[in-house]
C-alpha atoms as a PDB file:
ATOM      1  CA  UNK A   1     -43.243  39.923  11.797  1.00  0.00           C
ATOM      2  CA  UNK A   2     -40.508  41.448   9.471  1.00  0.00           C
ATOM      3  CA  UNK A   3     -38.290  40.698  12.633  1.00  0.00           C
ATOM      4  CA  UNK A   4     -38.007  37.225  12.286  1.00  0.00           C
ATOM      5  CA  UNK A   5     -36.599  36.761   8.790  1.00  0.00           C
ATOM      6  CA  UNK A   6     -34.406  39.139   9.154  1.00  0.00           C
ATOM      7  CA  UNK A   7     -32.539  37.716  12.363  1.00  0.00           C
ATOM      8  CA  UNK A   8     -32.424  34.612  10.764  1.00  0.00           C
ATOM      9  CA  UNK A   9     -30.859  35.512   7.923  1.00  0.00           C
ATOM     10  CA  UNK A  10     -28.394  37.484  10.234  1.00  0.00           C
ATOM     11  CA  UNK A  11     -27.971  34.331  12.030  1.00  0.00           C
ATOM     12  CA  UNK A  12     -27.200  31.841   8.896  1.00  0.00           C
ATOM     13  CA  UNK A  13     -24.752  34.886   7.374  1.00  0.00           C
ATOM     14  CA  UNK A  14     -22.938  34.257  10.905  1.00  0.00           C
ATOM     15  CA  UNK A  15     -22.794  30.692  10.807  1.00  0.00           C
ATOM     16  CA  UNK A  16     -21.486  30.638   6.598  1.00  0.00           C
ATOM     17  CA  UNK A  17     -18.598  33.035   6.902  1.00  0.00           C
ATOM     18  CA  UNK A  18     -17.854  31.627  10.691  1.00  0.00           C
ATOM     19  CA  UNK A  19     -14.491  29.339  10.052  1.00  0.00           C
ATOM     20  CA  UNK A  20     -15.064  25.821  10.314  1.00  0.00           C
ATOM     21  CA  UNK A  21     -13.902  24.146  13.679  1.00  0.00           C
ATOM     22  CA  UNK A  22     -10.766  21.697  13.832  1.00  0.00           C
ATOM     23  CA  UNK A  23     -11.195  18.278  14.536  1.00  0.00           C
ATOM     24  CA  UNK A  24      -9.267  17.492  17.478  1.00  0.00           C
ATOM     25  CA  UNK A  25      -6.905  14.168  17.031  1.00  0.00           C
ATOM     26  CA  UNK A  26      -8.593  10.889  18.277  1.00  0.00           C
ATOM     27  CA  UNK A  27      -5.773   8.933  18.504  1.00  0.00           C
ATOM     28  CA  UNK A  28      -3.948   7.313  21.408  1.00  0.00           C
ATOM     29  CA  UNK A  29      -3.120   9.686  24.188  1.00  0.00           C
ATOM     30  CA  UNK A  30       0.543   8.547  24.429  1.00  0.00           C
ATOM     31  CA  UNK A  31       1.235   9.301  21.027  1.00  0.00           C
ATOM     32  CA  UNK A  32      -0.035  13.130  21.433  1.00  0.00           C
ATOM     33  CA  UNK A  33       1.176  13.895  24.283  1.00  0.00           C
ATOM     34  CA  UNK A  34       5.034  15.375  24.633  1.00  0.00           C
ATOM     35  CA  UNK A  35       7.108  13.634  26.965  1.00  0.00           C
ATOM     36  CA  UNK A  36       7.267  15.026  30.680  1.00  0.00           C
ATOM     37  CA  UNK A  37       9.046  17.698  31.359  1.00  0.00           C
ATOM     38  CA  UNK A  38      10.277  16.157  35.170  1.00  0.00           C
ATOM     39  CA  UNK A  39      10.818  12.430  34.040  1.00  0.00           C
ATOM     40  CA  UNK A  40       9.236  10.342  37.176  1.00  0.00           C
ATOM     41  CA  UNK A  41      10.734   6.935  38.418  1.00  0.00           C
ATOM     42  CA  UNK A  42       9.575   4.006  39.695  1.00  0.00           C
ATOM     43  CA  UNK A  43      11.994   2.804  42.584  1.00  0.00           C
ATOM     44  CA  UNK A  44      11.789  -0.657  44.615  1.00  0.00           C
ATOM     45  CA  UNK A  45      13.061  -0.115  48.144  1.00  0.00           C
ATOM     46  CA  UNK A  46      13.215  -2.023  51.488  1.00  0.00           C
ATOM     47  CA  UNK A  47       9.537  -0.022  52.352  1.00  0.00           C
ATOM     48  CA  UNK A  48       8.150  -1.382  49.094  1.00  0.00           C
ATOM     49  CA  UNK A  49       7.941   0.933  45.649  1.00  0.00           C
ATOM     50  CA  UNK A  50       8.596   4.299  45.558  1.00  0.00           C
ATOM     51  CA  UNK A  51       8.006   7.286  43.171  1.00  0.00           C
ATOM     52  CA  UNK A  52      10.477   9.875  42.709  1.00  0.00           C
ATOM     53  CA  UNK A  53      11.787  12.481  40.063  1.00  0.00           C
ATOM     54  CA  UNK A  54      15.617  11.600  41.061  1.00  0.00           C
ATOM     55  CA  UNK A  55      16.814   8.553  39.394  1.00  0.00           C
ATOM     56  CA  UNK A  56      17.691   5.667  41.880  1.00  0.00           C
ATOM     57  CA  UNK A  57      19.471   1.977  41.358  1.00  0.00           C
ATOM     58  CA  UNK A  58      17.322  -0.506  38.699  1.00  0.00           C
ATOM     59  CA  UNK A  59      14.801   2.783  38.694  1.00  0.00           C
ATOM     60  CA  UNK A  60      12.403   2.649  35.856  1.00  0.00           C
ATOM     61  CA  UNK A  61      11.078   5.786  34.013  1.00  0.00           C
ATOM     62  CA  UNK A  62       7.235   6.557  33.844  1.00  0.00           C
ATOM     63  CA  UNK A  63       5.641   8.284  31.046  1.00  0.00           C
ATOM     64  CA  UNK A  64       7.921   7.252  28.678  1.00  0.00           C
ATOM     65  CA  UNK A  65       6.332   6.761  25.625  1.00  0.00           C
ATOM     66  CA  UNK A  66       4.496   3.890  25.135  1.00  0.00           C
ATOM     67  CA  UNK A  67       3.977   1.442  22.005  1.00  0.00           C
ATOM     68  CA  UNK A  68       0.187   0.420  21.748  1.00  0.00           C
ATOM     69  CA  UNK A  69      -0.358  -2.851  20.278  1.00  0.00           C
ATOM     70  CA  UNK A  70      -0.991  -2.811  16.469  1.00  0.00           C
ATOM     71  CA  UNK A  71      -3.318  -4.381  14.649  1.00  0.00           C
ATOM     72  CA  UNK A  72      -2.397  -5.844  11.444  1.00  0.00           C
ATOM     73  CA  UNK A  73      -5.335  -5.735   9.447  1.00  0.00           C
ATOM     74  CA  UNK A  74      -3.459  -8.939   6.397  1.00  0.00           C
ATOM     75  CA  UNK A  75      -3.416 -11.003   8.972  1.00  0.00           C
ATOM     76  CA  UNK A  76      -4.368 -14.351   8.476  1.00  0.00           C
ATOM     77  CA  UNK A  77      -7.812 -15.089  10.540  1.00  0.00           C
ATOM     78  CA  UNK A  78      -7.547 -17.304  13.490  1.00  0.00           C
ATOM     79  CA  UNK A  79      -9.867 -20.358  11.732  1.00  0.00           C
ATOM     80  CA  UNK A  80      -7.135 -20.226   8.766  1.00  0.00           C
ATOM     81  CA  UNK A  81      -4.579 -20.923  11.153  1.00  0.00           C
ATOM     82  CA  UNK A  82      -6.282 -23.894  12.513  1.00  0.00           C
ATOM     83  CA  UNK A  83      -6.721 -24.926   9.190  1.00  0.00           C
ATOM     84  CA  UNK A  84      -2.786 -24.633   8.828  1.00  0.00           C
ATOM     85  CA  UNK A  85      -2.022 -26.114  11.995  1.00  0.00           C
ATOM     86  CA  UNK A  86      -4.010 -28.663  11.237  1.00  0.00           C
ATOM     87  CA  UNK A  87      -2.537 -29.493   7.815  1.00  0.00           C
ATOM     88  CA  UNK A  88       1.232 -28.933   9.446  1.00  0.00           C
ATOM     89  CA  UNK A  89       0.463 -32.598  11.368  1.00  0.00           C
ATOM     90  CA  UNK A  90      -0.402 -34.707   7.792  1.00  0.00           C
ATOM     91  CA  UNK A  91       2.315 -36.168   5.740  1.00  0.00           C
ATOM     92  CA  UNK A  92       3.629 -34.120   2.554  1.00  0.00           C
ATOM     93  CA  UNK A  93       0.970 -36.277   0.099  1.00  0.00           C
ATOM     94  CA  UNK A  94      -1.724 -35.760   2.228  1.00  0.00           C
ATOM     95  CA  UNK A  95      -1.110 -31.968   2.430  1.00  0.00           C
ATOM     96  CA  UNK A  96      -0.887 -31.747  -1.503  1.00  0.00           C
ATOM     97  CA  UNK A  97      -4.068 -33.291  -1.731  1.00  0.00           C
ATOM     98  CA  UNK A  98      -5.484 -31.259   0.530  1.00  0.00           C
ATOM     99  CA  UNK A  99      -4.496 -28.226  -1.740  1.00  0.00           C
ATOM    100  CA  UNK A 100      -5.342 -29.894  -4.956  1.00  0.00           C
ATOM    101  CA  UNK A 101      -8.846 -30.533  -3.226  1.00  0.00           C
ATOM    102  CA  UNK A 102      -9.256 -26.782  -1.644  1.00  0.00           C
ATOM    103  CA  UNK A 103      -8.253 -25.479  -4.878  1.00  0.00           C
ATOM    104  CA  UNK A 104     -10.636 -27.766  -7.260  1.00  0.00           C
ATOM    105  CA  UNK A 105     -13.549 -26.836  -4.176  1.00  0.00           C
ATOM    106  CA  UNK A 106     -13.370 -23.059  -4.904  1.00  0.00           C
ATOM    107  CA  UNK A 107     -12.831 -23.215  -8.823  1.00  0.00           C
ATOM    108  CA  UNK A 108     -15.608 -25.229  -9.207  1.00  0.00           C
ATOM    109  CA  UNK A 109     -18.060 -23.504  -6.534  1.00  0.00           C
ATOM    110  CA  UNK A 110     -16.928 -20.269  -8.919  1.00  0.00           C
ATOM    111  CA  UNK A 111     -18.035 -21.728 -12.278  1.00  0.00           C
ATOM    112  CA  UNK A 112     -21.155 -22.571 -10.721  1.00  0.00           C
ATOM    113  CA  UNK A 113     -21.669 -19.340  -9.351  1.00  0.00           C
ATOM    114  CA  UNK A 114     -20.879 -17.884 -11.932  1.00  0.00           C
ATOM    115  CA  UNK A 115     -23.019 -19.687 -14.370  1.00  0.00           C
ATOM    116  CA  UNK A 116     -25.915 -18.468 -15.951  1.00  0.00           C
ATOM    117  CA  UNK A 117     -28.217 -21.831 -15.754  1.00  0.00           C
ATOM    118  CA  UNK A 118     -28.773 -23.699 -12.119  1.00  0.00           C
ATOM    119  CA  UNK A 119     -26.228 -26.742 -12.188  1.00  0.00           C
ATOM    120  CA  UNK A 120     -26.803 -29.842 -13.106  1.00  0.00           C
ATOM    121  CA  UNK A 121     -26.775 -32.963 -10.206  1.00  0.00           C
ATOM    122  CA  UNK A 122     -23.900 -34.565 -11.782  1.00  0.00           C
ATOM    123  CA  UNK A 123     -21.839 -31.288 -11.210  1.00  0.00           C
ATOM    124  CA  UNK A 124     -23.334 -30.920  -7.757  1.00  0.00           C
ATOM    125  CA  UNK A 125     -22.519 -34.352  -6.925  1.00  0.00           C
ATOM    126  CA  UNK A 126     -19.361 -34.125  -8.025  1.00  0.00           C
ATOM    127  CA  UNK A 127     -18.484 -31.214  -5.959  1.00  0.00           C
ATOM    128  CA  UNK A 128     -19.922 -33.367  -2.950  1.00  0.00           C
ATOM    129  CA  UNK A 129     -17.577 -35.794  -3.426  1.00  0.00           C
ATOM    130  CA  UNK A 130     -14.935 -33.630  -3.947  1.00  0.00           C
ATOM    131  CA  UNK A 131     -15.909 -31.726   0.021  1.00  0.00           C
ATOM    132  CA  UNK A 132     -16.220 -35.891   1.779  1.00  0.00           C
ATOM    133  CA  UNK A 133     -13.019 -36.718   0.299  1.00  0.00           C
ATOM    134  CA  UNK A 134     -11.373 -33.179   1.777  1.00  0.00           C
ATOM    135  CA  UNK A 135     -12.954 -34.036   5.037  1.00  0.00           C
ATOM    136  CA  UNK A 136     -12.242 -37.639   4.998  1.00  0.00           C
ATOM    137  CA  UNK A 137      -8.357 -36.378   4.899  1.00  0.00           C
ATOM    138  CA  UNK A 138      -8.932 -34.676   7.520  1.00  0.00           C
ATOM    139  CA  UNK A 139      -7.590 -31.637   5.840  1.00  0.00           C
END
């Protein structure tokens, strides 16, 4: 019985002065890898494609290294950019409206948020006419 406690306590002593493991790097295998040491090439002969380590004419290297595609996390969502597209087709007045409306839309959807009371139905209704006349411009 005196057994037990004692090999577990030898058993967490172990495991608290053991060093901690390393994380090993997630990332993209073409970024963590070194480049071969015997560069490979990708030749196009009369017999089709071949693969050799001796450069030949147009050859291509292999295992170069590669660029992933990036991600750029700022970038504008792809519904904003049909918004933009579709404000790129009205005329310069139209568009300005458009911004005066967006603009007066979220400043006043703020205030309302933002205020302590419910709103009243002439500041409701006069945020409803302010979203028909932004859709009525198509904006």
């Amino acid at each position: 019985m005196h057994t037990l406690p004692r090999l577990l306590s030898i058993a967490s002593i172990a495991l608290l002065s053991a060093p901690p493991a390393g994380a090993q790097d997630g990332g993209y295998p073409a970024q963590n890898q070194p480049p071969p040491q015997n560069p490979v090439y990708r030749c196009a002969g009369a017999t089709g494609l071949t693969y050799t380590h001796v450069p030949c004419a147009g050859a291509q290297q292999l295992g170069t290294g590669r660029v992933s595609k990036t991600f750029d996390r700022h970038a504008v969502p792809p519904q904003d950019r049909a918004h933009q597209m579709a404000r790129a087709a009205l005329d310069a007045d139209t568009r300005q409206q458009c911004e005066a409306l967006q603009g007066h839309i979220r400043a006043d959807e703020v205030r309302m948020r933002n205020k302590g009371s419910m709103p009243t139905e002439a500041e409701e209704g006069d945020l409803a006419m302010l979203r028909v006349r932004y859709r009525e411009l198509r904006c």
